[in-house]
PDB file of N, CA and C in Angstrom:
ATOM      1  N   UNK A   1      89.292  75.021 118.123  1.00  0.00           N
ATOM      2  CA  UNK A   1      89.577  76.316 117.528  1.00  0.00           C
ATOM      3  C   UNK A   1      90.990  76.725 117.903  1.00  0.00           C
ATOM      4  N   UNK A   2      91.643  77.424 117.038  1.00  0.00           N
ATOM      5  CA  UNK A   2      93.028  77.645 116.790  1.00  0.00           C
ATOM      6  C   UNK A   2      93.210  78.924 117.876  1.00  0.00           C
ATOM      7  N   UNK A   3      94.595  79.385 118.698  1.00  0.00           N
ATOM      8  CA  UNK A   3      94.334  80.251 119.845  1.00  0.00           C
ATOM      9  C   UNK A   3      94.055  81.848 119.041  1.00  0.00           C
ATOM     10  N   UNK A   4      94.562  82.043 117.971  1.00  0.00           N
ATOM     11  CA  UNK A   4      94.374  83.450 117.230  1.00  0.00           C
ATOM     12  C   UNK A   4      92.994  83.728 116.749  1.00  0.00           C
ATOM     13  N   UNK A   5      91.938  82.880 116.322  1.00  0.00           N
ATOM     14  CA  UNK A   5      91.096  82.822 115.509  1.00  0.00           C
ATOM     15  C   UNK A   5      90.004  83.429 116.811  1.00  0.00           C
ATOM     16  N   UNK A   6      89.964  84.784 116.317  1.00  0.00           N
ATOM     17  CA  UNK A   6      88.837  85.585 117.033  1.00  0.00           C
ATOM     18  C   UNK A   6      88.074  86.029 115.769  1.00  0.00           C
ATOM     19  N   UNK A   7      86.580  85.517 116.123  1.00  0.00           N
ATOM     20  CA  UNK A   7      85.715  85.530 114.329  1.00  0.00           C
ATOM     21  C   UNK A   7      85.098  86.924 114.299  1.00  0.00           C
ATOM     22  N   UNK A   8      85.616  87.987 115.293  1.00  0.00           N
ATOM     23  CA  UNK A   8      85.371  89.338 115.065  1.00  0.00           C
ATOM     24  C   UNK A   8      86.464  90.240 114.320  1.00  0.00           C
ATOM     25  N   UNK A   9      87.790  89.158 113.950  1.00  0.00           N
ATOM     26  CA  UNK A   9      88.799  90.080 113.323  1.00  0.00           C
ATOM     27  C   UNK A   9      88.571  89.265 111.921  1.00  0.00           C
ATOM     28  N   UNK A  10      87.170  88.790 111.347  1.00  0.00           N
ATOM     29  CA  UNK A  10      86.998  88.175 109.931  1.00  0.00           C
ATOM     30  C   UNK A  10      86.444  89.636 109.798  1.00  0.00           C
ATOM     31  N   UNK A  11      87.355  89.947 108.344  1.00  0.00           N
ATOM     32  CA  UNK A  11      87.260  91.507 107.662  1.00  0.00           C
ATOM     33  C   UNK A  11      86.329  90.724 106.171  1.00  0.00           C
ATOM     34  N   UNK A  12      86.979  89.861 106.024  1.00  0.00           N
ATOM     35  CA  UNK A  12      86.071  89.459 104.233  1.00  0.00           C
ATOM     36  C   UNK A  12      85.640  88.091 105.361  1.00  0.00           C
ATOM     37  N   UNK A  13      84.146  86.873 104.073  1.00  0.00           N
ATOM     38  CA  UNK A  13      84.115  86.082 103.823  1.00  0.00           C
ATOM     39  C   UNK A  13      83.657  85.819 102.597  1.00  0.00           C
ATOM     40  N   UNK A  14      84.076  85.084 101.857  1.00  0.00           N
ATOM     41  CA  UNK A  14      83.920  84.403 100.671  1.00  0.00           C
ATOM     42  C   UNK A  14      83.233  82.699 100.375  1.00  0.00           C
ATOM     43  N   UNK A  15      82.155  82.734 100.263  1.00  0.00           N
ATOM     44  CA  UNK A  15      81.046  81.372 100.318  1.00  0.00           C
ATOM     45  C   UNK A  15      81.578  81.103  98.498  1.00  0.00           C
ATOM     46  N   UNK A  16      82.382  80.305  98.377  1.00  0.00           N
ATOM     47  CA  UNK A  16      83.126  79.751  97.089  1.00  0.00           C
ATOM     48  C   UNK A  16      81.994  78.829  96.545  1.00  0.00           C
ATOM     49  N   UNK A  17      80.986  78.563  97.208  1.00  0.00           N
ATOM     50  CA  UNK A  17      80.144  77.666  96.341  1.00  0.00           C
ATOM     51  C   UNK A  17      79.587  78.441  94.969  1.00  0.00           C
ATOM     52  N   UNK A  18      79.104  79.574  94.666  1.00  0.00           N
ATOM     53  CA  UNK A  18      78.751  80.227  93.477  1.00  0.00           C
ATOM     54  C   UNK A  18      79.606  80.016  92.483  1.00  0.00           C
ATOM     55  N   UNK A  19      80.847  80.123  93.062  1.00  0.00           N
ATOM     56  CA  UNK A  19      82.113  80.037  91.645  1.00  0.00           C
ATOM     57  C   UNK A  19      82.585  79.438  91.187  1.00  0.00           C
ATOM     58  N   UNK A  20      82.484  78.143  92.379  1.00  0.00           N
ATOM     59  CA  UNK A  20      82.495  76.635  92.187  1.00  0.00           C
ATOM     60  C   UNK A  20      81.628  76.173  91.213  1.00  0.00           C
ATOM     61  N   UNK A  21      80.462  76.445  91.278  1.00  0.00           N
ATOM     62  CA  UNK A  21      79.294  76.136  90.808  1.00  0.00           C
ATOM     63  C   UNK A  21      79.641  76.683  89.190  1.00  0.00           C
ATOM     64  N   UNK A  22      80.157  77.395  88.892  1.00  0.00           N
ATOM     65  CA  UNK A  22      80.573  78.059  87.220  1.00  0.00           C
ATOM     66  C   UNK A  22      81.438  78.050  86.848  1.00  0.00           C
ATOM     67  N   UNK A  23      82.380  76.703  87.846  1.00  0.00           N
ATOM     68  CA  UNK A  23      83.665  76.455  87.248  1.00  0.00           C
ATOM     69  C   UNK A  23      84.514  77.160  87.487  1.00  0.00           C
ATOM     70  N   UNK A  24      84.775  78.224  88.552  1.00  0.00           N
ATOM     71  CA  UNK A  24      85.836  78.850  88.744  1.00  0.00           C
ATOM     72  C   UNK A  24      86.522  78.696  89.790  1.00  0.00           C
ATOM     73  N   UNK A  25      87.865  78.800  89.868  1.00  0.00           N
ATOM     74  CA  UNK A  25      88.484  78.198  90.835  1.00  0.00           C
ATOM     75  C   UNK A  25      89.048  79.390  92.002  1.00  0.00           C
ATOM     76  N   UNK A  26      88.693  79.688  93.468  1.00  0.00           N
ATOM     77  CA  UNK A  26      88.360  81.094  93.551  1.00  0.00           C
ATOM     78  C   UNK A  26      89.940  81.454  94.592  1.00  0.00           C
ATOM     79  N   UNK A  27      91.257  80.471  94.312  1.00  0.00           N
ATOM     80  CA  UNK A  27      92.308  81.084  94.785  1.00  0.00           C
ATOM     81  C   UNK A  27      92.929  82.608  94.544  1.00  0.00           C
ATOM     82  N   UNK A  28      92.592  82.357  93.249  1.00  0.00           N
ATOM     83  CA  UNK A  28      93.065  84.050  92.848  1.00  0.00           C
ATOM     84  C   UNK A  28      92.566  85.040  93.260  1.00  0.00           C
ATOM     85  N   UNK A  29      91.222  85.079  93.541  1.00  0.00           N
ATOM     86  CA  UNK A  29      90.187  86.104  94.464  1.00  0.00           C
ATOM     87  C   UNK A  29      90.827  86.315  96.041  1.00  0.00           C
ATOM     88  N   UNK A  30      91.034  84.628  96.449  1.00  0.00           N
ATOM     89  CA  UNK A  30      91.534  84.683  97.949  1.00  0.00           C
ATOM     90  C   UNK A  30      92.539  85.358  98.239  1.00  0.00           C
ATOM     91  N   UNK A  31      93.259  85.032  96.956  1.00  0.00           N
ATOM     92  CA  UNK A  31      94.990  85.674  97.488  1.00  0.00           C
ATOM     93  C   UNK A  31      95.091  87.283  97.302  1.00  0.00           C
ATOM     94  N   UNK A  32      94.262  88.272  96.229  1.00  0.00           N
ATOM     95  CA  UNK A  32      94.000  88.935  96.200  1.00  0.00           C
ATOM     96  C   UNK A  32      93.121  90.030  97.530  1.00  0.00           C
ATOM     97  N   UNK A  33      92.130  89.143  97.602  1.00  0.00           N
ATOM     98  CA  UNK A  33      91.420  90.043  99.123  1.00  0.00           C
ATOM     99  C   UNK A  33      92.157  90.160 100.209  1.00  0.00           C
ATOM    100  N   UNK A  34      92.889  88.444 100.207  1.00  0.00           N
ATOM    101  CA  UNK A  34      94.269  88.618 101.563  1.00  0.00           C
ATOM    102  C   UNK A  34      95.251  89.680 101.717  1.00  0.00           C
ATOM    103  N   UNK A  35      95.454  90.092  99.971  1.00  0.00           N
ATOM    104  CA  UNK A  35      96.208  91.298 100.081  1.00  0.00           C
ATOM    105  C   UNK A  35      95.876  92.608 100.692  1.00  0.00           C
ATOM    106  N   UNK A  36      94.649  92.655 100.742  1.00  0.00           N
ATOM    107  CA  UNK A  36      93.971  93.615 101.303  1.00  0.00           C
ATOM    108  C   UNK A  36      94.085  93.912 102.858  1.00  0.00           C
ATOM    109  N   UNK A  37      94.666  92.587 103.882  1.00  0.00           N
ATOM    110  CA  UNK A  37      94.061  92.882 104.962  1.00  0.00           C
ATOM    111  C   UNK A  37      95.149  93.349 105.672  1.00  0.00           C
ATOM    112  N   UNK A  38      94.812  93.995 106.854  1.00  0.00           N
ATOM    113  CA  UNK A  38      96.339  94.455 107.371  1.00  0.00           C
ATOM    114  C   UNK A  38      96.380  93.563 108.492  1.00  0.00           C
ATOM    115  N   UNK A  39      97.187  93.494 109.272  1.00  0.00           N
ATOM    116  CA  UNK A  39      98.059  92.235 110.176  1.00  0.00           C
ATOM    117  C   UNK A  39      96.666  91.787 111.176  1.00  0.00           C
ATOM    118  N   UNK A  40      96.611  90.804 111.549  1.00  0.00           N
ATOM    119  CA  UNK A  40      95.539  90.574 112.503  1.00  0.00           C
ATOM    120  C   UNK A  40      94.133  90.040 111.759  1.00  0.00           C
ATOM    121  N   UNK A  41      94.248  90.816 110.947  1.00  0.00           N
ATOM    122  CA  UNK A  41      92.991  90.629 110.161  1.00  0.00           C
ATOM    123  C   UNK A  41      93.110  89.054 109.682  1.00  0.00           C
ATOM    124  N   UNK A  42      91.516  88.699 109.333  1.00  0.00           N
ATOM    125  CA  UNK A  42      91.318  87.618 109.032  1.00  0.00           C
ATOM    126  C   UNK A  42      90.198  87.098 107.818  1.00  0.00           C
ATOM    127  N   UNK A  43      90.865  86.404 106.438  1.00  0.00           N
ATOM    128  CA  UNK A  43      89.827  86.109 105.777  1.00  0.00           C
ATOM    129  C   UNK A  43      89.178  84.710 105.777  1.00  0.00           C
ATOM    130  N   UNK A  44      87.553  84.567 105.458  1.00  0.00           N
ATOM    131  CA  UNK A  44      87.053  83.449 105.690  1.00  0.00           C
ATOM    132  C   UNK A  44      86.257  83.217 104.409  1.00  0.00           C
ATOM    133  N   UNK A  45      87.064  81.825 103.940  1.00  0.00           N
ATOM    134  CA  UNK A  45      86.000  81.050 102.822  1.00  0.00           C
ATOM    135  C   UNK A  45      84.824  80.000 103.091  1.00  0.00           C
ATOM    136  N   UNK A  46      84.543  79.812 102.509  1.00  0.00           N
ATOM    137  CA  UNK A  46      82.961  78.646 102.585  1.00  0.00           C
ATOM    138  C   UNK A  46      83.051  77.755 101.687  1.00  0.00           C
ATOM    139  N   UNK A  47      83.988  76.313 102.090  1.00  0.00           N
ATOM    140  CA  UNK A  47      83.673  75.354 100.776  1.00  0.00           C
ATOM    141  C   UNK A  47      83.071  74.424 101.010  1.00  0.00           C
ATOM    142  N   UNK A  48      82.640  73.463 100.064  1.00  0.00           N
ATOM    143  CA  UNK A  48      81.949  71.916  99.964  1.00  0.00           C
ATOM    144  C   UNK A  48      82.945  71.005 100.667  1.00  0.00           C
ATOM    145  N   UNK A  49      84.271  71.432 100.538  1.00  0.00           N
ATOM    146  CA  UNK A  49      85.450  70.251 100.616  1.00  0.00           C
ATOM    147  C   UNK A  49      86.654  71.095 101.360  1.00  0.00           C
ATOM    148  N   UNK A  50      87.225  69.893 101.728  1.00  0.00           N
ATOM    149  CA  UNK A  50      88.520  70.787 102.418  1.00  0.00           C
ATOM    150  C   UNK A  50      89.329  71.454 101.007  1.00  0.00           C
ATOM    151  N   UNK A  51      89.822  72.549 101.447  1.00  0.00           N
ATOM    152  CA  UNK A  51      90.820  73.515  99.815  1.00  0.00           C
ATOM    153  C   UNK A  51      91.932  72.941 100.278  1.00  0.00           C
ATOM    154  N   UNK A  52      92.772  71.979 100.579  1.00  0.00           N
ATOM    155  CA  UNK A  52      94.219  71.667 101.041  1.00  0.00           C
ATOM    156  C   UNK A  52      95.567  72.256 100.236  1.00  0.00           C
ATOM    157  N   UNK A  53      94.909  72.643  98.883  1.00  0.00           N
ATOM    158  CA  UNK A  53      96.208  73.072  98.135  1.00  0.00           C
ATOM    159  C   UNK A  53      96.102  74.403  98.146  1.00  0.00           C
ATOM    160  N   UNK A  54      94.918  75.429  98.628  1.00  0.00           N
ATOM    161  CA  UNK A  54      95.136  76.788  99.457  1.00  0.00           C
ATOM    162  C   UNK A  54      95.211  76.879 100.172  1.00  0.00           C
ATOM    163  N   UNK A  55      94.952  75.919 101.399  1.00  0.00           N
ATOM    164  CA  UNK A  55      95.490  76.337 102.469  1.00  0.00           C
ATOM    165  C   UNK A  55      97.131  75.966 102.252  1.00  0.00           C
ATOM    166  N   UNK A  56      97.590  75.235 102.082  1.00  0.00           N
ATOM    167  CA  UNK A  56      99.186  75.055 101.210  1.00  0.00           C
ATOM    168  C   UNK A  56      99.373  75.948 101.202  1.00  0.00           C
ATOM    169  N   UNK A  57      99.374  76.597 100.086  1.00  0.00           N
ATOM    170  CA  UNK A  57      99.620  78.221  99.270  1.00  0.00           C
ATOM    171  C   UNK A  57      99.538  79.054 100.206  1.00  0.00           C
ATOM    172  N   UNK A  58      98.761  79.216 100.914  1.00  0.00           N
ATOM    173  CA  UNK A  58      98.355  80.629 101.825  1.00  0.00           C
ATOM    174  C   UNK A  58      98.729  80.660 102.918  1.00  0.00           C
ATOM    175  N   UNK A  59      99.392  79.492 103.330  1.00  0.00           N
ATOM    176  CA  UNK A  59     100.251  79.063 104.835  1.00  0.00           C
ATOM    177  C   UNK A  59     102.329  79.675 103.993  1.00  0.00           C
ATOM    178  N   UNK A  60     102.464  79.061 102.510  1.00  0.00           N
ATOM    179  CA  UNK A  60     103.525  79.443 101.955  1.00  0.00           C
ATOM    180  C   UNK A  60     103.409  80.949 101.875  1.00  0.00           C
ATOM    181  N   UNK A  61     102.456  81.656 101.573  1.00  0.00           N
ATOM    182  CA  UNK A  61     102.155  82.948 101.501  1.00  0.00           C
ATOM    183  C   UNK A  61     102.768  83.829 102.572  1.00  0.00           C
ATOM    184  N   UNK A  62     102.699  82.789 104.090  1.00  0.00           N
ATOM    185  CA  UNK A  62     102.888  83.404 105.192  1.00  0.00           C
ATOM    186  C   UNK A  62     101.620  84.007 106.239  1.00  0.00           C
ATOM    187  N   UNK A  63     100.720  83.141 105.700  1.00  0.00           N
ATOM    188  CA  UNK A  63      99.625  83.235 106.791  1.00  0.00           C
ATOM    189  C   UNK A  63      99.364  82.356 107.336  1.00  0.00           C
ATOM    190  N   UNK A  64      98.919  82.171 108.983  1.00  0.00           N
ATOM    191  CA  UNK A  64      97.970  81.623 109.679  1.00  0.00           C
ATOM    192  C   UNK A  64      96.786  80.981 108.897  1.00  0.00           C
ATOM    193  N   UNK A  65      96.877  79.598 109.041  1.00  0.00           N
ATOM    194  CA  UNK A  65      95.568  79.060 108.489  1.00  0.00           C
ATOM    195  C   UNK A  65      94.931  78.690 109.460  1.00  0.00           C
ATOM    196  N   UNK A  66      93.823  78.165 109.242  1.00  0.00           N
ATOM    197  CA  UNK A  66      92.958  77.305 110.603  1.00  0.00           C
ATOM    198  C   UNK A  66      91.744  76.908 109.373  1.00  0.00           C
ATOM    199  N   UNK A  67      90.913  75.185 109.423  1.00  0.00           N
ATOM    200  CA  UNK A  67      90.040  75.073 108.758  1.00  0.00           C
ATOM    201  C   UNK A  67      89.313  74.035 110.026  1.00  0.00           C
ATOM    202  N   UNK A  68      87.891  74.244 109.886  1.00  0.00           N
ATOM    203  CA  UNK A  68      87.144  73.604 110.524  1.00  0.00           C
ATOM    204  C   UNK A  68      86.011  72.678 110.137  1.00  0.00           C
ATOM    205  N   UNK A  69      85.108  71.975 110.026  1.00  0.00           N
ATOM    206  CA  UNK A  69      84.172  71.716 109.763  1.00  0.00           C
ATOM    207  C   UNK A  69      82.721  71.795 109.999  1.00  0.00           C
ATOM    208  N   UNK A  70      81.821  71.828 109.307  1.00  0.00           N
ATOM    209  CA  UNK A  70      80.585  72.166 110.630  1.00  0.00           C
ATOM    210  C   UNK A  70      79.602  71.137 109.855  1.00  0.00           C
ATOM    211  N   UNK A  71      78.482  71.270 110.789  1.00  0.00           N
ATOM    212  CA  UNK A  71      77.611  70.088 111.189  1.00  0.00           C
ATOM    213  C   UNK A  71      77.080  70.035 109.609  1.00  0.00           C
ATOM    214  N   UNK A  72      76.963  70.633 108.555  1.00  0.00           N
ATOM    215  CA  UNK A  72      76.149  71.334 107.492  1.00  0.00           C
ATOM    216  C   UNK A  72      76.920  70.226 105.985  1.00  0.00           C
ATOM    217  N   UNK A  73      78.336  70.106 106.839  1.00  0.00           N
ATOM    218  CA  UNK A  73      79.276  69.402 105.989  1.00  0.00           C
ATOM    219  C   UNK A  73      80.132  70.397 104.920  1.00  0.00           C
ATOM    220  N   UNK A  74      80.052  71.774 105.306  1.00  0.00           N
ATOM    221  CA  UNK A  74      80.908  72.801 104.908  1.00  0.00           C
ATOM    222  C   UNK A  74      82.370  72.965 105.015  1.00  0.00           C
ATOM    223  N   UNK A  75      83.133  73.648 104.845  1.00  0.00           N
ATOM    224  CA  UNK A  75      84.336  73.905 105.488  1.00  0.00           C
ATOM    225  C   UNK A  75      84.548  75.657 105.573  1.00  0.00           C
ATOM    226  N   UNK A  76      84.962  75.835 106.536  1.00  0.00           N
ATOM    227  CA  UNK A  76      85.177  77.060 106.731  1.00  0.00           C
ATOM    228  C   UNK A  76      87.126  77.045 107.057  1.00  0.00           C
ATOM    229  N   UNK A  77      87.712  77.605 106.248  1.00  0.00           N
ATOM    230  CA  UNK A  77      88.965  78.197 106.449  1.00  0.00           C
ATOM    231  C   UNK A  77      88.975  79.610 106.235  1.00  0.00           C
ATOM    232  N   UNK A  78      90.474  79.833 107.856  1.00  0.00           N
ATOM    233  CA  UNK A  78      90.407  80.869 107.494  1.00  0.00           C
ATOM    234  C   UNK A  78      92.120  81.419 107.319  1.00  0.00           C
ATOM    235  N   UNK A  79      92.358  82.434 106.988  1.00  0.00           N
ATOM    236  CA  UNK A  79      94.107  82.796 106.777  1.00  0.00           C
ATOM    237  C   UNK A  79      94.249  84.265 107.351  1.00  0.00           C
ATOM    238  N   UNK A  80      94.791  84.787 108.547  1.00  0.00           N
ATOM    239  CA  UNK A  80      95.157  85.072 109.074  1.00  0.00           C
ATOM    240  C   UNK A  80      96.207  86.241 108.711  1.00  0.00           C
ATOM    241  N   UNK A  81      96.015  87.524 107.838  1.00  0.00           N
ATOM    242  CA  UNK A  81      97.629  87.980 108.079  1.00  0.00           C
ATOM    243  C   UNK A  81      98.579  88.158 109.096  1.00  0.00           C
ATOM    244  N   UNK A  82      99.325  88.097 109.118  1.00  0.00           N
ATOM    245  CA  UNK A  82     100.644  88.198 110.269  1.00  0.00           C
ATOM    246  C   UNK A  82     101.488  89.278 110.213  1.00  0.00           C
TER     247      UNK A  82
END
């Protein structure tokens, strides 16, 4: 675990499998809620697969990323405002 990533400053999470599931691709949601958070704060998605080209984007954005894996075969990333 990354030294910032305290999972009591996750303000949103977003489980992307529903939107996935109907074909939607849910960066625009992410980058949107991120806008929302104020410094410190932290948002967390839920995918099938690593997102490498949002976490890309959302590290260019100027956030803190961190992605992990868990036993379930999920991925949890999260982005960090700064």
């Amino acid at each position: 675990m990354t030294n910032w990533l305290d999972k009591d400053k996750i303000k949103i999470t977003l489980d992307a499998r529903p939107l996935l599931a109907q074909g939607i691709h849910p960066l625009e949601r992410v980058q949107q809620e991120c806008a929302t958070l104020n410094p410190g704060e932290i948002f967390e998605i839920i995918t099938p697969f690593p997102p490498a080209p949002m976490i890309e984007k959302m590290a260019a954005a100027g956030f803190a990323t961190h992605m992990e894996s868990t036993a379930d075969g999920m991925f949890h990333s999260y982005f960090r405002k700064l």
